[in-house]
C-alpha atoms as a PDB file:
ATOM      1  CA  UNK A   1       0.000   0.000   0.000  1.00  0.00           C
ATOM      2  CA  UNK A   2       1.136   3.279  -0.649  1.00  0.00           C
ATOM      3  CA  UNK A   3       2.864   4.912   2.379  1.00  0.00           C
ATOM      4  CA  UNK A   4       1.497   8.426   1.600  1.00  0.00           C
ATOM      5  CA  UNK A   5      -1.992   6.465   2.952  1.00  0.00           C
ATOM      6  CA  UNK A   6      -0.610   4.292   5.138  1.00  0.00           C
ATOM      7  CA  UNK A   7       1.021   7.239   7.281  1.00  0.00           C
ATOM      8  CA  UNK A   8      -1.737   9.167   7.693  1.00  0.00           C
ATOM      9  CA  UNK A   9      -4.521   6.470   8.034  1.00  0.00           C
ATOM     10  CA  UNK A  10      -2.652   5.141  11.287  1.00  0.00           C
ATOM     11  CA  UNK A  11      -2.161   8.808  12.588  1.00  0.00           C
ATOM     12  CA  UNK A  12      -5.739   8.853  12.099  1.00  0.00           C
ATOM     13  CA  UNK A  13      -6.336   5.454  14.104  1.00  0.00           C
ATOM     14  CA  UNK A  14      -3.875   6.788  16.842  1.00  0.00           C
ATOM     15  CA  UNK A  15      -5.728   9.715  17.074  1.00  0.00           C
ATOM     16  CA  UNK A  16      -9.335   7.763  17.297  1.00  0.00           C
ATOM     17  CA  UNK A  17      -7.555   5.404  20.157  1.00  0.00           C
ATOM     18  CA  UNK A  18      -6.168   8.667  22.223  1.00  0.00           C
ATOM     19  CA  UNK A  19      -9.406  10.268  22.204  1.00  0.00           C
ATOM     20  CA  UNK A  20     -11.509   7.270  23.015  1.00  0.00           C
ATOM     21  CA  UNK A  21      -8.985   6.537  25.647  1.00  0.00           C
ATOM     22  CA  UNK A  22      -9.366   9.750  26.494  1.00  0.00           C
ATOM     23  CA  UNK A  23     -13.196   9.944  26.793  1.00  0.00           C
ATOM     24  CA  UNK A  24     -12.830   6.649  29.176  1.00  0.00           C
ATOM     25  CA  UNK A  25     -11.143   7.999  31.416  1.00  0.00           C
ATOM     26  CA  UNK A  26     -12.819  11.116  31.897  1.00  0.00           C
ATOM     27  CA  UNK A  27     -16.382   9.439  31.785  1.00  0.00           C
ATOM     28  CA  UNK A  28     -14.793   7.034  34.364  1.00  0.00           C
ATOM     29  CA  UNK A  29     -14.173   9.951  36.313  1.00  0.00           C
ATOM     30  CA  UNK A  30     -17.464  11.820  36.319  1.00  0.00           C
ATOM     31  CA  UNK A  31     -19.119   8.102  37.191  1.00  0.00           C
ATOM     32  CA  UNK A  32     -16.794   8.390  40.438  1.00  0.00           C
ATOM     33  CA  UNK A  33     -17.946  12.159  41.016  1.00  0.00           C
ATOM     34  CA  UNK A  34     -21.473  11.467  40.539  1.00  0.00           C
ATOM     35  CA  UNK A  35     -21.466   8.376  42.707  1.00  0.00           C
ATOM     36  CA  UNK A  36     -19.530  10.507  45.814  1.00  0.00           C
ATOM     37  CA  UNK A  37     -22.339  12.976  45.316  1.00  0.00           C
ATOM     38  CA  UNK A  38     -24.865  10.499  45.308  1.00  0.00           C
ATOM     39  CA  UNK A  39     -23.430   9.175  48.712  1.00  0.00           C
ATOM     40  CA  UNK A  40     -23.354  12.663  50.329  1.00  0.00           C
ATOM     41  CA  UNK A  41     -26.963  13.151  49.501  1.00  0.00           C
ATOM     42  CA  UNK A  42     -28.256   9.993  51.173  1.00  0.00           C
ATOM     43  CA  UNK A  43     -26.021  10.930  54.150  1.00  0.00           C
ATOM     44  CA  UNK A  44     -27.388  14.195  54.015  1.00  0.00           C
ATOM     45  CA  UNK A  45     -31.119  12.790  53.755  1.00  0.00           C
ATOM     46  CA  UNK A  46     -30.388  10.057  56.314  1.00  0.00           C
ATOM     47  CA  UNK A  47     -29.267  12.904  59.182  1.00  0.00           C
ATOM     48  CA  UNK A  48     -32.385  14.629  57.992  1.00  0.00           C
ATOM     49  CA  UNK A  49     -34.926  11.795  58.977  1.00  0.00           C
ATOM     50  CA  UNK A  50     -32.458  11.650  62.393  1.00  0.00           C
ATOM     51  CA  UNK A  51     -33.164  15.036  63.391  1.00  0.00           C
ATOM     52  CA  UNK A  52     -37.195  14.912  62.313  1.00  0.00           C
ATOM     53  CA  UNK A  53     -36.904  11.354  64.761  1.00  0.00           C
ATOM     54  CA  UNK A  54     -35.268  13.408  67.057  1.00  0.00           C
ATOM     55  CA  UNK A  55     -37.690  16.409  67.500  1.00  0.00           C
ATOM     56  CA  UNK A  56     -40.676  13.951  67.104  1.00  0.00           C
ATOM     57  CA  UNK A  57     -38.887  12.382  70.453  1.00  0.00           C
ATOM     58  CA  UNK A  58     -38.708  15.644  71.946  1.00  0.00           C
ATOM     59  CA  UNK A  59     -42.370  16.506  71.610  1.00  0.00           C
ATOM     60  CA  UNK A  60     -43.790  13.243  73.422  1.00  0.00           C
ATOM     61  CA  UNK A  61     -41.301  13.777  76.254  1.00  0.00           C
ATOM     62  CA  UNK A  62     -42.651  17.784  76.575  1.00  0.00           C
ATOM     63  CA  UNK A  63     -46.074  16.644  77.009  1.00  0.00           C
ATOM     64  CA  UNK A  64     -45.041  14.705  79.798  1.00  0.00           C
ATOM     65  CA  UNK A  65     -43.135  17.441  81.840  1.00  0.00           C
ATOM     66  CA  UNK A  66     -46.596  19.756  81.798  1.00  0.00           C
ATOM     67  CA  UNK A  67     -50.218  19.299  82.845  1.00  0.00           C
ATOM     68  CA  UNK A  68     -51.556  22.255  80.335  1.00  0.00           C
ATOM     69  CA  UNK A  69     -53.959  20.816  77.992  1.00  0.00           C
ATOM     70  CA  UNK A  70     -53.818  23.908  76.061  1.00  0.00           C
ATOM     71  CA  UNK A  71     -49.865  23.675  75.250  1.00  0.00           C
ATOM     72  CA  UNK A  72     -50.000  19.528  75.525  1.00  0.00           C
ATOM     73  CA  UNK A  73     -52.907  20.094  72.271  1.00  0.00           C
ATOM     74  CA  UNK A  74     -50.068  22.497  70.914  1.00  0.00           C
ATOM     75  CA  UNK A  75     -47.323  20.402  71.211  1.00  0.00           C
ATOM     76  CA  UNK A  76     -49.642  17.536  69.820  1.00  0.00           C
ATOM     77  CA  UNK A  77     -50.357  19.261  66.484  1.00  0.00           C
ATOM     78  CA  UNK A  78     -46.500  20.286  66.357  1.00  0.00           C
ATOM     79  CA  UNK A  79     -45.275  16.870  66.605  1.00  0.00           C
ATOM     80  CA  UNK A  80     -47.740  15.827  64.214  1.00  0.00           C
ATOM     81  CA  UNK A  81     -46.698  18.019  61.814  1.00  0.00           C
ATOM     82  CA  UNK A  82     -42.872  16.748  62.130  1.00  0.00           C
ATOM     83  CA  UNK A  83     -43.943  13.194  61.734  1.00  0.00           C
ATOM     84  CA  UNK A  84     -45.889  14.290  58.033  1.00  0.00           C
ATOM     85  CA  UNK A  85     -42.402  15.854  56.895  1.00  0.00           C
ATOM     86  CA  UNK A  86     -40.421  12.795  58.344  1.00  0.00           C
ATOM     87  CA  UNK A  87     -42.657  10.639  56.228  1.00  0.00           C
ATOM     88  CA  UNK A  88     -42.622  12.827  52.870  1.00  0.00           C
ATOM     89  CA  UNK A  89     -38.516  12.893  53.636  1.00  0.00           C
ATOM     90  CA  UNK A  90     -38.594   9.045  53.430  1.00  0.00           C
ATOM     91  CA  UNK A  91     -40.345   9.087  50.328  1.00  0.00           C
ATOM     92  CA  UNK A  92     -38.521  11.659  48.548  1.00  0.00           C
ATOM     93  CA  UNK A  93     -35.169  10.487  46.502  1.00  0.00           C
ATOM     94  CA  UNK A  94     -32.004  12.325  47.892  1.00  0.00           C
ATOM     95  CA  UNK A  95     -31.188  13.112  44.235  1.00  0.00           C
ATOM     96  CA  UNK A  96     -34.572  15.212  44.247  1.00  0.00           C
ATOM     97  CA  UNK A  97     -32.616  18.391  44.801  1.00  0.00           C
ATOM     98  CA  UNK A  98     -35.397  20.603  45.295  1.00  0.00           C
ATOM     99  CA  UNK A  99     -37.831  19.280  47.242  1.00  0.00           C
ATOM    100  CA  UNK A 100     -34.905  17.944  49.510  1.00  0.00           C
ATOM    101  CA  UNK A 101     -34.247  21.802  50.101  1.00  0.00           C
ATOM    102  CA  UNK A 102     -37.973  22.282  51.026  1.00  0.00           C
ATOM    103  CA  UNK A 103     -37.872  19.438  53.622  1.00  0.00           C
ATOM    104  CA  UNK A 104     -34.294  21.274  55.137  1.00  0.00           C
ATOM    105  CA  UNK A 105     -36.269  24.545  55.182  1.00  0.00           C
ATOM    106  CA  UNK A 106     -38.773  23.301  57.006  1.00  0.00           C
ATOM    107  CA  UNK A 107     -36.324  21.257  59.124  1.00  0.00           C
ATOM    108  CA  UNK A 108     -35.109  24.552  59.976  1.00  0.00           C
ATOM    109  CA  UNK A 109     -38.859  25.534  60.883  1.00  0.00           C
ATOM    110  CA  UNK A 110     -39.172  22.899  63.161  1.00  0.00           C
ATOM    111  CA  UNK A 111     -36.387  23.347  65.184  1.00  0.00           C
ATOM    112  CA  UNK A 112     -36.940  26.961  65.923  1.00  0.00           C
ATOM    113  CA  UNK A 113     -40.356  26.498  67.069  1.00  0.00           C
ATOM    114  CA  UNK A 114     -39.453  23.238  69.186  1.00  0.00           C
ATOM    115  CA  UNK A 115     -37.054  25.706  70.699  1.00  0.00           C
ATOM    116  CA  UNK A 116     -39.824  28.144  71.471  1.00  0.00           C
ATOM    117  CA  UNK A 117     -41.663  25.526  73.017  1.00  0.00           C
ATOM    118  CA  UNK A 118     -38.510  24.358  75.456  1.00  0.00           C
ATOM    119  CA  UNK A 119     -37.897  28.021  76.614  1.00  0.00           C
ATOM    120  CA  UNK A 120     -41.990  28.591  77.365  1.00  0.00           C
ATOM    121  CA  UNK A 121     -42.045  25.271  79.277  1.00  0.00           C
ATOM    122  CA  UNK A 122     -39.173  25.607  81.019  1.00  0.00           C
ATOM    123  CA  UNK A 123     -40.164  28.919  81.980  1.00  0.00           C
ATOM    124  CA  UNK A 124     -43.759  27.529  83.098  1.00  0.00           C
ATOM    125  CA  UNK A 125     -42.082  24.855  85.820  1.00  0.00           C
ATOM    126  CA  UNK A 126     -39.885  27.463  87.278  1.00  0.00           C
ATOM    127  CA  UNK A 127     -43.104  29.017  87.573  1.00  0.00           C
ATOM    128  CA  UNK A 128     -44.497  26.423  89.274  1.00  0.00           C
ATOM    129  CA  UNK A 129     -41.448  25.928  91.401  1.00  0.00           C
ATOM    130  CA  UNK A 130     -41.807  29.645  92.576  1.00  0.00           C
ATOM    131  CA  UNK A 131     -46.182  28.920  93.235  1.00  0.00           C
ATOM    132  CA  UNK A 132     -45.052  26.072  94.828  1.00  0.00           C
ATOM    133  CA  UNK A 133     -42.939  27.732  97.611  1.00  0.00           C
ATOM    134  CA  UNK A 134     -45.444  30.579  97.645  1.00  0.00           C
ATOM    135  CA  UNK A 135     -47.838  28.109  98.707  1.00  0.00           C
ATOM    136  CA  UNK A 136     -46.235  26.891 101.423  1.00  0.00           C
ATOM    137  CA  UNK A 137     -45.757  30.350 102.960  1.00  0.00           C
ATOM    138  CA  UNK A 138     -49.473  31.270 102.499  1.00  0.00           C
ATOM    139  CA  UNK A 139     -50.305  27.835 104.093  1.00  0.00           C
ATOM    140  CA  UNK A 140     -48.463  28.586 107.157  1.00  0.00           C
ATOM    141  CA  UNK A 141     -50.413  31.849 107.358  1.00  0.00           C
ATOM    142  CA  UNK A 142     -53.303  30.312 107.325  1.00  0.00           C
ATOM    143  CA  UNK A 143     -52.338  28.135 109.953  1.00  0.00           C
ATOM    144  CA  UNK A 144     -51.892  31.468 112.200  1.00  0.00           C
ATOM    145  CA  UNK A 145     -54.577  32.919 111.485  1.00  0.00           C
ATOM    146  CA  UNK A 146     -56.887  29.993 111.940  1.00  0.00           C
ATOM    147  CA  UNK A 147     -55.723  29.467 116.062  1.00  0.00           C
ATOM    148  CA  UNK A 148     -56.277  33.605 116.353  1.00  0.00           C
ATOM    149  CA  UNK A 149     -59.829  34.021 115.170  1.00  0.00           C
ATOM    150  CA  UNK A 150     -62.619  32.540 117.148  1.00  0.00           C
ATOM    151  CA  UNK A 151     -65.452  30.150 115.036  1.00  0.00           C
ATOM    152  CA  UNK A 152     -63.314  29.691 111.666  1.00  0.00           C
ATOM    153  CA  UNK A 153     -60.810  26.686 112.698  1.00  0.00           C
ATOM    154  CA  UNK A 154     -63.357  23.971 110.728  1.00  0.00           C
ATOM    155  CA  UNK A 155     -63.493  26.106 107.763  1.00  0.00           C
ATOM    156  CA  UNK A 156     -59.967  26.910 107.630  1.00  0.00           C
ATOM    157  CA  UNK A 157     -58.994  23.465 106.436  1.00  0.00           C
ATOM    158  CA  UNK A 158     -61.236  23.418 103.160  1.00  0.00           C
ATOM    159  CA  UNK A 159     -60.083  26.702 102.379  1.00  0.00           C
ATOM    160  CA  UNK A 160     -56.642  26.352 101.395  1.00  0.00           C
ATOM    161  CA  UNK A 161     -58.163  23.900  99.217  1.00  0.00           C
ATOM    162  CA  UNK A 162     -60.207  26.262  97.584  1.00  0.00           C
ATOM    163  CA  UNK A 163     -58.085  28.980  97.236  1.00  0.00           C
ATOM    164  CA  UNK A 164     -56.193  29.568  93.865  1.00  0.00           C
ATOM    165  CA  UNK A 165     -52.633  30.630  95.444  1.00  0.00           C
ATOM    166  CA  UNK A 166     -51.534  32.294  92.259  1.00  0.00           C
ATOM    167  CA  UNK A 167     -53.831  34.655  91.834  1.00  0.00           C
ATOM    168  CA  UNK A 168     -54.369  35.406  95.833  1.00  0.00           C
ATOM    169  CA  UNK A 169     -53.434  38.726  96.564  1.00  0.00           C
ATOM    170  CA  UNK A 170     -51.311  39.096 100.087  1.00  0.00           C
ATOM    171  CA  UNK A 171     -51.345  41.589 102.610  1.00  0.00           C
ATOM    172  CA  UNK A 172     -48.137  42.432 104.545  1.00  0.00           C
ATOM    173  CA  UNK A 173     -46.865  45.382 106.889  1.00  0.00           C
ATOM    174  CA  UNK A 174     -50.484  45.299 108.704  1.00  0.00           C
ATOM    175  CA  UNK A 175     -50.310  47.390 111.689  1.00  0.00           C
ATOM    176  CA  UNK A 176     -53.053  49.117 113.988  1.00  0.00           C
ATOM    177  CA  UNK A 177     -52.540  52.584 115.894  1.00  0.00           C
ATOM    178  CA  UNK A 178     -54.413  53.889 118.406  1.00  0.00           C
ATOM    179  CA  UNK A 179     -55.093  57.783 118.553  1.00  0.00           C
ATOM    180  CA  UNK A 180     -56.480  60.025 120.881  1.00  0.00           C
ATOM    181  CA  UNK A 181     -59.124  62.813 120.174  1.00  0.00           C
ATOM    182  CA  UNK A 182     -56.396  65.652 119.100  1.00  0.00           C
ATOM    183  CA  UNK A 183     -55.053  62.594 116.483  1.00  0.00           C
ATOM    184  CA  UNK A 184     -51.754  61.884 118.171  1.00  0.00           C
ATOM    185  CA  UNK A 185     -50.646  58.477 119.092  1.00  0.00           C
ATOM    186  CA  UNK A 186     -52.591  57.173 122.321  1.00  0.00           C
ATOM    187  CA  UNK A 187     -49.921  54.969 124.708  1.00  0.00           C
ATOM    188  CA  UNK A 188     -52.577  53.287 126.832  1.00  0.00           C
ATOM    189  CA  UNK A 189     -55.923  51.760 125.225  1.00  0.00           C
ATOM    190  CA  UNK A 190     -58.072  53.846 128.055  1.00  0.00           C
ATOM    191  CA  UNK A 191     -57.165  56.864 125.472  1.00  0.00           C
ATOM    192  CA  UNK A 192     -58.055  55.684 122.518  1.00  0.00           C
ATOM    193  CA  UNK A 193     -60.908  57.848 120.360  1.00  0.00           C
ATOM    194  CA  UNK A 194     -60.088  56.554 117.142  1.00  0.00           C
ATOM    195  CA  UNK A 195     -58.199  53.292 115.441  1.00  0.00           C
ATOM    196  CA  UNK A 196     -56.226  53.300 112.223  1.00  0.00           C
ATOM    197  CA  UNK A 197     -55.271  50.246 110.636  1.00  0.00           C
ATOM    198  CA  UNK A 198     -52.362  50.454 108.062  1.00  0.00           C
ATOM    199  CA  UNK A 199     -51.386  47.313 105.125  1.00  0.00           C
ATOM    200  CA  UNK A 200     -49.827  46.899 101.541  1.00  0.00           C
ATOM    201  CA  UNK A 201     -51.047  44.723  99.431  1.00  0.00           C
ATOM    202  CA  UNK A 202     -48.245  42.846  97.893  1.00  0.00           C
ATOM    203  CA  UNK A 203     -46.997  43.321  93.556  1.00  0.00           C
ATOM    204  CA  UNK A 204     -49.376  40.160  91.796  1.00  0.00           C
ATOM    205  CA  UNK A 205     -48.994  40.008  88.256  1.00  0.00           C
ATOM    206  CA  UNK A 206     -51.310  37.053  88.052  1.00  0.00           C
ATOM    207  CA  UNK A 207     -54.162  38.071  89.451  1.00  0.00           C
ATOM    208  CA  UNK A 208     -56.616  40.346  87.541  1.00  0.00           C
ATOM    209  CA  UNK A 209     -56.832  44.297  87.964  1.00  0.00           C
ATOM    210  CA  UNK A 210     -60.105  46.356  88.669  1.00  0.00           C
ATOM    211  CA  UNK A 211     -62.069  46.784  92.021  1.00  0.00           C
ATOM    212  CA  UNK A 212     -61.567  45.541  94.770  1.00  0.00           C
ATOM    213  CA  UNK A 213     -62.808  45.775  98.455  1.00  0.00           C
ATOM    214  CA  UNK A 214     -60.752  45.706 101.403  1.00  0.00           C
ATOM    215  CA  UNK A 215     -62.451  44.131 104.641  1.00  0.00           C
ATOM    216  CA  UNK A 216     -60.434  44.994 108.225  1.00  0.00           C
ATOM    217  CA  UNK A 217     -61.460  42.866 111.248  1.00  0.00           C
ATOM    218  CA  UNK A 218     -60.444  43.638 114.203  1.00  0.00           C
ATOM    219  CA  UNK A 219     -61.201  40.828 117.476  1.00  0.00           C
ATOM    220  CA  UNK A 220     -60.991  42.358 120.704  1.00  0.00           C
ATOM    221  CA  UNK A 221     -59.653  40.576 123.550  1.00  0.00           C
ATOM    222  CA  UNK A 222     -63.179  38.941 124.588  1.00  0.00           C
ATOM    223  CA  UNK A 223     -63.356  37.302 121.178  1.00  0.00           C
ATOM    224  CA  UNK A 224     -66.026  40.227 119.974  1.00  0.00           C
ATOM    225  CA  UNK A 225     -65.731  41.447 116.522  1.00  0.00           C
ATOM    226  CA  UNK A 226     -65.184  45.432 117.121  1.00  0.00           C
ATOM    227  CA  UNK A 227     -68.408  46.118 114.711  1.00  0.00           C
ATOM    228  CA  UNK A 228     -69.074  49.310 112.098  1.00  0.00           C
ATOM    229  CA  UNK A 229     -68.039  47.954 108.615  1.00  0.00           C
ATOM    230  CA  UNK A 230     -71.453  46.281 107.951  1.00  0.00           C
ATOM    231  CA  UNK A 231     -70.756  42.650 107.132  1.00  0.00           C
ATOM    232  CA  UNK A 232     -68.925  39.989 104.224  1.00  0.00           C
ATOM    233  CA  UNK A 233     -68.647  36.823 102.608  1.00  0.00           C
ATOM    234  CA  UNK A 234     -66.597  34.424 103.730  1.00  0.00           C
ATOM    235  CA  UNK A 235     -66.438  30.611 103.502  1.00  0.00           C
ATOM    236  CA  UNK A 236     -70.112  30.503 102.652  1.00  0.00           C
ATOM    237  CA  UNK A 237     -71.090  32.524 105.959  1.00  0.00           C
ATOM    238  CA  UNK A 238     -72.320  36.587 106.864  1.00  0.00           C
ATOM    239  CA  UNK A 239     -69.452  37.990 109.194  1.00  0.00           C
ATOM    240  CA  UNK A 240     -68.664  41.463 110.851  1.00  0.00           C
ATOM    241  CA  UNK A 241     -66.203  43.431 109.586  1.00  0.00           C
ATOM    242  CA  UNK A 242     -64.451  46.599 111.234  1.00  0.00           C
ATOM    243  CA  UNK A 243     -63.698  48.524 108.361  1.00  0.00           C
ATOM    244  CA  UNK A 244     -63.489  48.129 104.649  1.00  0.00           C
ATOM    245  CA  UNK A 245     -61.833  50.280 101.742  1.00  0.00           C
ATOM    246  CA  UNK A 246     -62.511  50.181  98.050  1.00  0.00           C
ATOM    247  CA  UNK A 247     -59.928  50.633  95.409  1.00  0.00           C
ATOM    248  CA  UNK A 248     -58.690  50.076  92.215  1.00  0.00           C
ATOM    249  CA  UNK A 249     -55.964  47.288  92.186  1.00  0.00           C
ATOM    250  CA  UNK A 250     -53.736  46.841  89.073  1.00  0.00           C
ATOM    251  CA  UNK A 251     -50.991  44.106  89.949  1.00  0.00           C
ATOM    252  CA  UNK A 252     -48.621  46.556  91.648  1.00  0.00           C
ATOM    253  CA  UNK A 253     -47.590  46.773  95.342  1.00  0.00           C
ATOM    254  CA  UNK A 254     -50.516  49.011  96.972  1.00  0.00           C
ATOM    255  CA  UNK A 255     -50.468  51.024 100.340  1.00  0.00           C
ATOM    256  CA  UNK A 256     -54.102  51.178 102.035  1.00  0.00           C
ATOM    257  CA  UNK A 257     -55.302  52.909 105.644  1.00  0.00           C
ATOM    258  CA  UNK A 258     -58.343  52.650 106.871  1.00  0.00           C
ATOM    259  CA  UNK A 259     -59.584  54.506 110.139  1.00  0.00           C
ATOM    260  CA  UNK A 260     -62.784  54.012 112.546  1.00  0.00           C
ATOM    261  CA  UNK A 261     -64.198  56.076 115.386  1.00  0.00           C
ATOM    262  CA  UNK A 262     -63.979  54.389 118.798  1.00  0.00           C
ATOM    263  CA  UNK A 263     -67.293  54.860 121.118  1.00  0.00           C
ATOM    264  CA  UNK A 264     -67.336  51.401 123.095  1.00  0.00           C
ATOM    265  CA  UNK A 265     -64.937  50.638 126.269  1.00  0.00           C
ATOM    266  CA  UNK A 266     -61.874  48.854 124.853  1.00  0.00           C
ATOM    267  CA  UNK A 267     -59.976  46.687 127.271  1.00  0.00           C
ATOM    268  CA  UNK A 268     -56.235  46.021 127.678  1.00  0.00           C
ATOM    269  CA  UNK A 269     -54.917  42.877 125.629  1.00  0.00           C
ATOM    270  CA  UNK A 270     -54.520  41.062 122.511  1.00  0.00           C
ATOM    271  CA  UNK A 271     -56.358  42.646 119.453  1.00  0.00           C
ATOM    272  CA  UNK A 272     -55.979  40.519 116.140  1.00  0.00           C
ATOM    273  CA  UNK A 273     -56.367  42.567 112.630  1.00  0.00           C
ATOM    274  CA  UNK A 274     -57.667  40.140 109.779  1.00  0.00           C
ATOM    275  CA  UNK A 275     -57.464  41.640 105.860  1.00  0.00           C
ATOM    276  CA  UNK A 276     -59.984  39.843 103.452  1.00  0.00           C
ATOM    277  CA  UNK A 277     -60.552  40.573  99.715  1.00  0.00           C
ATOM    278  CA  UNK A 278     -61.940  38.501  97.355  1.00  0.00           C
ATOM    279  CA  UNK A 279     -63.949  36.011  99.571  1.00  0.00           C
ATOM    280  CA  UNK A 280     -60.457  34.850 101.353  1.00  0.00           C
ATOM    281  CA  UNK A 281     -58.052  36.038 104.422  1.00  0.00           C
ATOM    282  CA  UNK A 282     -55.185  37.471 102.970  1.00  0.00           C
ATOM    283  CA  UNK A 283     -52.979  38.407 105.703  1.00  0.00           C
ATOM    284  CA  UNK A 284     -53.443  38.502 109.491  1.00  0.00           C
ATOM    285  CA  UNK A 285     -51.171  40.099 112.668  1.00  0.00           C
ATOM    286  CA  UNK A 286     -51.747  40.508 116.831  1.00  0.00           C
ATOM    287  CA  UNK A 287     -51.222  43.623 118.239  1.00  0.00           C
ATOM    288  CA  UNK A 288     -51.149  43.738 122.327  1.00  0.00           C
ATOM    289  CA  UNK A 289     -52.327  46.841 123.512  1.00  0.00           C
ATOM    290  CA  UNK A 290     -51.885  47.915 127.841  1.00  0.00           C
END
């Protein structure tokens, strides 16, 4: 054969071999990238359906930490809702770029609002923690109070059962002054004209604002109710009262005096001053008078 054919017909062949060697290799190549890529997107997808697991988890144990029915049906429809995306995740290919983005958007969505949900219940059993202890103080009141007035041991008892401690408001600083006829301070009970009981009513951000009435009650010595404020409520039952105020109470810490003309004999001794608002006893002190 001639060699002006030969010579280029193999250069030709050479050529054909180089590139098709050529387009192996790099096809080879891509097959490797696309299959490392194709790994990292089912470990991507697979960490996914972990964290959806995960919060799911996290739900079931939050409704177990909390007796509100309102935030346990919250939490409920939540957790729902992250079980429907875990279960389109498992049916979506991990080479389905785009709707694997949706699902990590809404992962994203999930997260924050289980996070919301942590901080609100974690805030609602310190909460509790702090109703808790301020139960225990208001019980031991009420212990006090009940051996001081006369008649209202038996109902003591089912009151502190009825009583809703967070919103109860809570008088403290109670004190009673006795005052002669020009107003100044009387030292001996013989002088008294006129008797002015003094009280704060304790900061309550839980229990509602508007009017309220302030009942005083003063017990003399003999057990009598020192009479003049007309009568109240209380545990089901009429009783006297010694003075009463009406004011407007909005949550904050509020100062209250309250004053009544004396016209009976008072004798020497121990004179208890009961507050009541609301249908309950909110704070209680003995004053002994010579």
């Amino acid at each position: 054969m001639n060699k002006k054919i030969v010579l280029p017909l193999v250069a030709v062949i050479v050529l054909l071999v180089a590139g098709v060697a050529y387009l192996a290799f790099n096809l080879d190549k891509q097959k490797k990238a696309n299959q490392e890529m194709q790994e990292l997107a089912d470990l991507d997808k697979k960490e996914m359906e972990n964290e959806y697991e995960q919060f799911a988890r996290q739900y079931s144990e939050m409704k177990t930490q909390i007796n509100n029915d309102s935030i346990i049906a919250q939490l409920t429809q939540e957790q729902m809702r992250t079980q429907e995306l875990l279960e389109e995740l498992k049916q979506v290919k991990a080479s389905d770029a785009r709707e694997i983005a949706r699902l990590k958007k809404e992962l994203a969505t999930v997260r924050a609002v289980l996070r919301t949900y942590v901080l609100e219940i974690d805030s609602l059993n310190r909460l509790n923690e702090n109703l808790t202890a301020e139960n225990t103080r208001v019980k031991g009141q009420y212990a006090e109070a009940t051996r001081q007035i006369e008649g209202l041991s038996n109902e003591r008892a089912s009151l502190s059962q009825k009583v809703a401690i967070a919103a109860q408001l809570d008088a403290t600083g109670i004190t009673m002054t006795l005052k002669k006829k020009n107003g100044k301070v009387a030292k001996k009970i013989k002088d008294c004209k006129s008797i002015q009981v003094d009280f704060t009513v304790a900061k309550n951000v839980t229990a509602s604002n508007g009017m309220r009435t302030f009942y005083v009650r003063i017990t003399a010595p003999n057990g009598n109710t020192l009479s003049g404020g007309g009568s109240f409520q209380y545990e089901n039952r009429s009783i006297e009262c010694t003075m009463k105020r009406q004011v407007e109470y909005t949550g904050e810490a509020l100062t209250l005096s309250t004053f009544r003309q004396v016209s009976e004999f008072l004798e020497a001794g121990n004179y208890t001053v009961s507050i009541f608002a609301d249908g309950n006893m909110i704070g209680s002190r003995t004053f002994s008078f010579k």
